[in-house]
Protein backbone atom coordinates (compact mmCIF):
# COMPACT_ATOMS: atom_id res chain seq x y z
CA UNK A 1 22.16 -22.50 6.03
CA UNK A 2 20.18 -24.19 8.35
CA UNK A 3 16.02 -25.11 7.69
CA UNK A 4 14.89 -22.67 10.39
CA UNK A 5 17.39 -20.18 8.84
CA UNK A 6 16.23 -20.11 5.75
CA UNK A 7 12.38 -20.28 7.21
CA UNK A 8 12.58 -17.22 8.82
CA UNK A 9 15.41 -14.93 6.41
CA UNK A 10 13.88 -11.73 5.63
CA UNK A 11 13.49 -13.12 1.87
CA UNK A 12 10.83 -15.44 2.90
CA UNK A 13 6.96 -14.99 3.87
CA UNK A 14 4.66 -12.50 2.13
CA UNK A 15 5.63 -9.83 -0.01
CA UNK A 16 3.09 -7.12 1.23
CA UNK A 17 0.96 -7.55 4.76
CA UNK A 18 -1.73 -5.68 5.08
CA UNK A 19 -3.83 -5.04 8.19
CA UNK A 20 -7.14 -2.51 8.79
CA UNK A 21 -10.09 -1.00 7.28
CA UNK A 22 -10.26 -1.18 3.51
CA UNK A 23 -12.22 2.83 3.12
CA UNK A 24 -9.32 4.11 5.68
CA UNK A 25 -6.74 6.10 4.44
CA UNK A 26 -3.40 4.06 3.88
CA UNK A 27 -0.36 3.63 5.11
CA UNK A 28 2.29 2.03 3.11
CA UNK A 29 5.60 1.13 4.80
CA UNK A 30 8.29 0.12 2.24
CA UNK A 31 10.53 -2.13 4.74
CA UNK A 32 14.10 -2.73 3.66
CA UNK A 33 14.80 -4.86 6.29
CA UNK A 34 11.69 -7.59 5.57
CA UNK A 35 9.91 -7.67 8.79
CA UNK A 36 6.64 -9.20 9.22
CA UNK A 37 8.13 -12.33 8.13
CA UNK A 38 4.99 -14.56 9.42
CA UNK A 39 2.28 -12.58 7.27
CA UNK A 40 1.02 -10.36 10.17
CA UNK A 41 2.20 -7.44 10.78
CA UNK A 42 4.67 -6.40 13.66
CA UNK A 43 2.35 -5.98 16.87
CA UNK A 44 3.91 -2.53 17.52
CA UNK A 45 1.62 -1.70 14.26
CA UNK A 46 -1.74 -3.57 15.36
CA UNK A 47 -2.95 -0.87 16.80
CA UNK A 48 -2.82 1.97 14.13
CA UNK A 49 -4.47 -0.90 11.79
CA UNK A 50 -7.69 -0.26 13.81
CA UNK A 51 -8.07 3.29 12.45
CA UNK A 52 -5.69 2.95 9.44
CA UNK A 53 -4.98 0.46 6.32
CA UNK A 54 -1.65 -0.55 6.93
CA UNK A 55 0.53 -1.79 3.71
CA UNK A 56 3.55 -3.24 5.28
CA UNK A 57 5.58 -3.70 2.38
CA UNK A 58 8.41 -6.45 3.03
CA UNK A 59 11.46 -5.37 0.26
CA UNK A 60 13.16 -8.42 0.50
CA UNK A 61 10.60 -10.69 -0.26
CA UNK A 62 9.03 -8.57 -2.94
CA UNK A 63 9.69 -10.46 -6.31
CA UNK A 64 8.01 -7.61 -8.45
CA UNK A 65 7.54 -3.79 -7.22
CA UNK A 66 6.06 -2.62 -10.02
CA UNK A 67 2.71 -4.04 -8.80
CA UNK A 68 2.60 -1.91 -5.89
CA UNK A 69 1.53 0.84 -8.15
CA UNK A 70 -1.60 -0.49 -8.70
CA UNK A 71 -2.35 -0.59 -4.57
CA UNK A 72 -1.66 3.05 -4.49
CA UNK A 73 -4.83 3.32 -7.10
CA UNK A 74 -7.90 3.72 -4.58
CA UNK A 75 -9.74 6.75 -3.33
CA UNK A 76 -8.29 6.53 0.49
CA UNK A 77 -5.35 8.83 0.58
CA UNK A 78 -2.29 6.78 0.85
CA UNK A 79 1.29 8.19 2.84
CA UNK A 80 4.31 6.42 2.56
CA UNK A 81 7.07 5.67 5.19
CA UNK A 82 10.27 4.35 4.81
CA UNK A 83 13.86 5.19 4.92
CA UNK A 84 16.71 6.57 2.74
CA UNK A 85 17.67 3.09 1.33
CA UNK A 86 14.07 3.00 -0.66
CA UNK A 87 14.41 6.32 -1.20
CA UNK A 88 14.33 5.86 -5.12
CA UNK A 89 11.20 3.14 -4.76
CA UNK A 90 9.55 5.93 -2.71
CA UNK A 91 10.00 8.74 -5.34
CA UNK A 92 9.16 6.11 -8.08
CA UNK A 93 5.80 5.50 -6.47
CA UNK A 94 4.74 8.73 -5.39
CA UNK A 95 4.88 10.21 -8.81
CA UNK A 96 2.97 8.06 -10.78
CA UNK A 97 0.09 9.17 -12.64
CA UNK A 98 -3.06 9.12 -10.29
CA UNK A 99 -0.82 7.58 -7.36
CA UNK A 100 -2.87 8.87 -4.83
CA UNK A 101 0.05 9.17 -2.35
CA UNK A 102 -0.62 12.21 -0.34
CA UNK A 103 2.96 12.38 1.27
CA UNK A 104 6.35 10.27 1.89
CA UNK A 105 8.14 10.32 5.02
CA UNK A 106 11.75 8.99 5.09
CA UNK A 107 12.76 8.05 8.83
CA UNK A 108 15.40 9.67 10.10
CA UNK A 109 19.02 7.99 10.14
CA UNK A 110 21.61 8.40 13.30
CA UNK A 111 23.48 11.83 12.76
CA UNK A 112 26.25 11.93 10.04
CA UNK A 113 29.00 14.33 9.72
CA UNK A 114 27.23 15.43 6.35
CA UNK A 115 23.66 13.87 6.39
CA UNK A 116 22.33 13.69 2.65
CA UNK A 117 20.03 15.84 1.17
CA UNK A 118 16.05 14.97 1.71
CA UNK A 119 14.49 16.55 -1.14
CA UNK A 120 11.28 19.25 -0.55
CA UNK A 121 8.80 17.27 -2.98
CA UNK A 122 8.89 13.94 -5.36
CA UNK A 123 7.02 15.88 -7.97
CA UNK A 124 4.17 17.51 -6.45
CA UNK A 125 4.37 15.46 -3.33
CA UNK A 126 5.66 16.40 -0.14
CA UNK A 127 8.61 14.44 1.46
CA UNK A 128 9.36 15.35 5.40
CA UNK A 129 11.87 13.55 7.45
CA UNK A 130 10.34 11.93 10.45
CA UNK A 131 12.79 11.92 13.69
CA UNK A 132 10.84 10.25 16.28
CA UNK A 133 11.12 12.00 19.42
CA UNK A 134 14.18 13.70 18.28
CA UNK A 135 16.35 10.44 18.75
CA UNK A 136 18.35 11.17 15.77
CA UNK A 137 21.47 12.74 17.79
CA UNK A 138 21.33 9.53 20.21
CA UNK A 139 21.55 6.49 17.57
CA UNK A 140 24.54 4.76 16.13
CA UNK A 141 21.73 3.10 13.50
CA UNK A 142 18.31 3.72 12.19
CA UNK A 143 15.63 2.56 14.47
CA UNK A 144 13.72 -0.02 12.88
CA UNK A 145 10.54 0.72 11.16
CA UNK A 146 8.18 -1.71 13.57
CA UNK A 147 10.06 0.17 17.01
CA UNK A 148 7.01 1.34 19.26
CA UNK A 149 8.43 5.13 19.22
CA UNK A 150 8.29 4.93 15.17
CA UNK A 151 4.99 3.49 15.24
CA UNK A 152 3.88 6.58 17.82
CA UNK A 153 5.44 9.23 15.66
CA UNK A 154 3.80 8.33 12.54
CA UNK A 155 0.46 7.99 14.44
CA UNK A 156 0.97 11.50 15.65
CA UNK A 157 1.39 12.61 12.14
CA UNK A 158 -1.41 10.76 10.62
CA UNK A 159 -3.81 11.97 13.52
CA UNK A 160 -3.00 15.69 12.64
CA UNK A 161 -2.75 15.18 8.43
């Protein structure tokens, strides 16, 4: 592995990035695949971080989850995006005593013969499937969670929540 390599893995950089007004209600994206590698978050996401707290969450470099419990602690309602692979972490935080999460959202993956099962609720919290612009049917693989149509789907649901 070459300097640069290891420089810019997903492993490296800042656990958590977070972007936007403190009082706003949050956003946390638990990213599997470690974007935001530099410590700001991806541009596609600048612009919700003027009306929202963005939590950009970067899996791989994240030594110690548990401590994200605490973030989820405040008075701004928080929701939660990420997809099926932290679908455990998701359910883990959102039922927490006094989590404050409002709602998860687990992007959709490409179609699959037999899709699995997205549960209703995580305890008394709602989970929903986001399928950006109905794109599911015409991927191979998940879109990342920085792509611009992601980032316009969840601002269309966090406009209307």
């Amino acid at each position: 592995m070459t300097i640069s390599e290891r420089r810019f893995s997903p492993e490296s950089g800042p656990g958590v990035v977070t972007a936007g007004p403190p009082e706003s209600p949050t956003v946390m994206v638990l990213d599997p695949a470690g974007e935001a590698v530099h410590g700001e978050l991806p541009a596609t996401w600048r612009s919700l971080s003027a009306r929202y707290r963005v939590e950009w969450v970067r899996w791989p470099a994240l030594p110690n989850p548990a401590h994200l419990a605490a973030s989820l602690l405040g008075e701004a309602p928080v929701v939660l995006l990420t997809t099926r692979d932290l679908v455990d972490t998701a359910e883990w935080l959102a039922t927490r005593p006094r989590s404050g999460v409002d709602a998860v959202y687990l992007l959709a993956g490409p179609a699959l013969p037999e899709p699995p099962e997205v549960p209703d609720h995580f305890g008394s919290v709602p989970v929903r499937e986001l399928d950006p612009a109905g794109t599911r049917n015409e991927r191979r693989r998940p879109l990342p969670l920085g792509h611009p149509i992601v980032v316009a789907a969840m601002g269309a649901v966090l406009d209307h929540e």
